[in-house]
C-alpha atoms as a PDB file:
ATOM      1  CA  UNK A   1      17.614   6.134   9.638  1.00  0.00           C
ATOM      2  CA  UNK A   2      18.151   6.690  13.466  1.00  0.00           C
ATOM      3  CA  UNK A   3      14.585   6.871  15.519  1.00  0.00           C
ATOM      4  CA  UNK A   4      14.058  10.458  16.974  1.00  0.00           C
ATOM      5  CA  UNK A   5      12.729  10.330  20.576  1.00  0.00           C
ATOM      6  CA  UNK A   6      11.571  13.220  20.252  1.00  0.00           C
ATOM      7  CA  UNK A   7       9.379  12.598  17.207  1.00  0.00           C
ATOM      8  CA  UNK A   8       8.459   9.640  18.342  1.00  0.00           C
ATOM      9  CA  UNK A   9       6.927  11.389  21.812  1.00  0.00           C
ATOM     10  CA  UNK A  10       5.282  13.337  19.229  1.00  0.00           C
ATOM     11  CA  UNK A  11       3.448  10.718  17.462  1.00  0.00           C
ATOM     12  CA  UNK A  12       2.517   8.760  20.101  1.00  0.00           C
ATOM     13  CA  UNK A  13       0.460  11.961  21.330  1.00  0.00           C
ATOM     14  CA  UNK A  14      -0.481  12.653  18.315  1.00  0.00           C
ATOM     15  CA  UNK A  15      -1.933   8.937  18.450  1.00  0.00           C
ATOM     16  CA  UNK A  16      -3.973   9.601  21.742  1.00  0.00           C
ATOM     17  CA  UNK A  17      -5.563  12.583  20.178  1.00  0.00           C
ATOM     18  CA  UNK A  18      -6.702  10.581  17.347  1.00  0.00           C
ATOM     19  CA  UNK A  19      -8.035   7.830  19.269  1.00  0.00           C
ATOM     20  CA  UNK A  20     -10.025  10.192  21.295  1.00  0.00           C
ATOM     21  CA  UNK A  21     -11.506  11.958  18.294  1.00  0.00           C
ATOM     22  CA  UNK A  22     -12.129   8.811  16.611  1.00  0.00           C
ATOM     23  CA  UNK A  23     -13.095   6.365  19.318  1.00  0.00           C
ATOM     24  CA  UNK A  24     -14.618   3.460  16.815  1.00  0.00           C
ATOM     25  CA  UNK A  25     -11.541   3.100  14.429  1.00  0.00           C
ATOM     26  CA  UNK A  26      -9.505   0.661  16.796  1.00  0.00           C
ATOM     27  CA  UNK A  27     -11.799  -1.369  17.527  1.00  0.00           C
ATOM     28  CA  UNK A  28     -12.419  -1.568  14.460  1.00  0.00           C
ATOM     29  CA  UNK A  29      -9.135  -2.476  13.185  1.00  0.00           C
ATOM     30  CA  UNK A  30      -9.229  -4.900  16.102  1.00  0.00           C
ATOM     31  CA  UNK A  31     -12.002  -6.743  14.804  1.00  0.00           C
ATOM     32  CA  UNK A  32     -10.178  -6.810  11.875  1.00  0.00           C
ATOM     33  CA  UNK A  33      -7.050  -8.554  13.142  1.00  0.00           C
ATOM     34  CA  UNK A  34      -8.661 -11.083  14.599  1.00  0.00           C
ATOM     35  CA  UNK A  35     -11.350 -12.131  11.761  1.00  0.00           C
ATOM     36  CA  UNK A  36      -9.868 -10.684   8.036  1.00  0.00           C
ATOM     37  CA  UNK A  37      -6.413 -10.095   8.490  1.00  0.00           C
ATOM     38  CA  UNK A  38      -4.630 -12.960   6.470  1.00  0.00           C
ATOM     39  CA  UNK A  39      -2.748 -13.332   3.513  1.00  0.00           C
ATOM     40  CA  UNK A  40      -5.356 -12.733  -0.098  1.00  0.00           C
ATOM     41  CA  UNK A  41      -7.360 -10.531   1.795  1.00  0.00           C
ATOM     42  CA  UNK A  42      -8.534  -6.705  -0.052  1.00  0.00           C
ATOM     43  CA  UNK A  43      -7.512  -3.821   1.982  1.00  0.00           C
ATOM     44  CA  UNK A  44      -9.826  -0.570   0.277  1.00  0.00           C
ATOM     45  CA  UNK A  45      -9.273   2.818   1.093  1.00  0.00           C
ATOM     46  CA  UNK A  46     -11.842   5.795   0.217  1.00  0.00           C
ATOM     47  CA  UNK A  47     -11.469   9.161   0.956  1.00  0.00           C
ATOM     48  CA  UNK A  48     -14.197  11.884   0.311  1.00  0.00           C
ATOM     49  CA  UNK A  49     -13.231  15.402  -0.062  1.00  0.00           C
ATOM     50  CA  UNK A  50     -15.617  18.268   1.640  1.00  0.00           C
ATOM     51  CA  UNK A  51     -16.564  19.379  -2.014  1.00  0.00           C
ATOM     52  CA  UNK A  52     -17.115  15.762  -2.888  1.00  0.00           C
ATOM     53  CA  UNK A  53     -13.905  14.208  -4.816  1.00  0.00           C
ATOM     54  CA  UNK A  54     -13.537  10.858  -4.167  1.00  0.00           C
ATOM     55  CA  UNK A  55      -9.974   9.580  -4.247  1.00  0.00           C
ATOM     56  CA  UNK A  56      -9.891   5.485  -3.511  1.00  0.00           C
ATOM     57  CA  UNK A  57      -7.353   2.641  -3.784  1.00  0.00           C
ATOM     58  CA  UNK A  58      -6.975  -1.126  -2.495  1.00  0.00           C
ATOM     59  CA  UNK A  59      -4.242  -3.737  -2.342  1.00  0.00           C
ATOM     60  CA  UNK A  60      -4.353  -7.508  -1.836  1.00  0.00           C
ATOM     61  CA  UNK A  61      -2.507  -8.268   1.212  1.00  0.00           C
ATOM     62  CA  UNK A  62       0.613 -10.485   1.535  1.00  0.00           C
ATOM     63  CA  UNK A  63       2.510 -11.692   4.244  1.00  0.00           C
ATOM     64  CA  UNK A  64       4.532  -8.834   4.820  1.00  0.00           C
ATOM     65  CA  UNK A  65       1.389  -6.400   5.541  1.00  0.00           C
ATOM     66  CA  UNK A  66      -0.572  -8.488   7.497  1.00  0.00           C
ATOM     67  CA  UNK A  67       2.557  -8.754   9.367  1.00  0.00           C
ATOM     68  CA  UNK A  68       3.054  -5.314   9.925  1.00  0.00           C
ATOM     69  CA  UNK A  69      -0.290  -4.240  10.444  1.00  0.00           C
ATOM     70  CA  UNK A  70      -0.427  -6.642  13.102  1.00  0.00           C
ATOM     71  CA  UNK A  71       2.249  -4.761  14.888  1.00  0.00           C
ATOM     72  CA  UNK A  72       0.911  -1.349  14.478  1.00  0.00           C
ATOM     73  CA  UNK A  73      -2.586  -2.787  16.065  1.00  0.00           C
ATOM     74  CA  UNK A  74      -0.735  -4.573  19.380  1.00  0.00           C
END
């Protein structure tokens, strides 16, 4: 799969917007990275619809995510 320029112009404004609208996430991934990111560790994810469905899922992380969420947060 060849990389797009394009798209990825796209994203990475798409990335600025978010940060702006959601100034406490990085640093909270940050955090993160430097004090629970390792191998064994339970990622959770919860999401809460407007009319109140909750949808939520974790995984244990191995070496190969903490690896590549450590890219994504340089």
């Amino acid at each position: 799969m060849a990389l797009n320029p394009m798209k990825l112009m796209k994203l990475k404004e798409r990335f600025g917007l978010f940060r702006e609208d959601h100034p406490k996430v990085l640093p909270f991934f940050k955090k993160l990275r430097s004090e629970a990111l390792q191998e064994g560790s339970v990622l959770e994810m919860k999401v809460t619809t407007p009319d109140g469905k909750e949808y939520s899922s974790n995984i244990r992380l191995n070496a190969h995510d903490v690896e590549t969420i450590r890219m994504f947060l340089q």
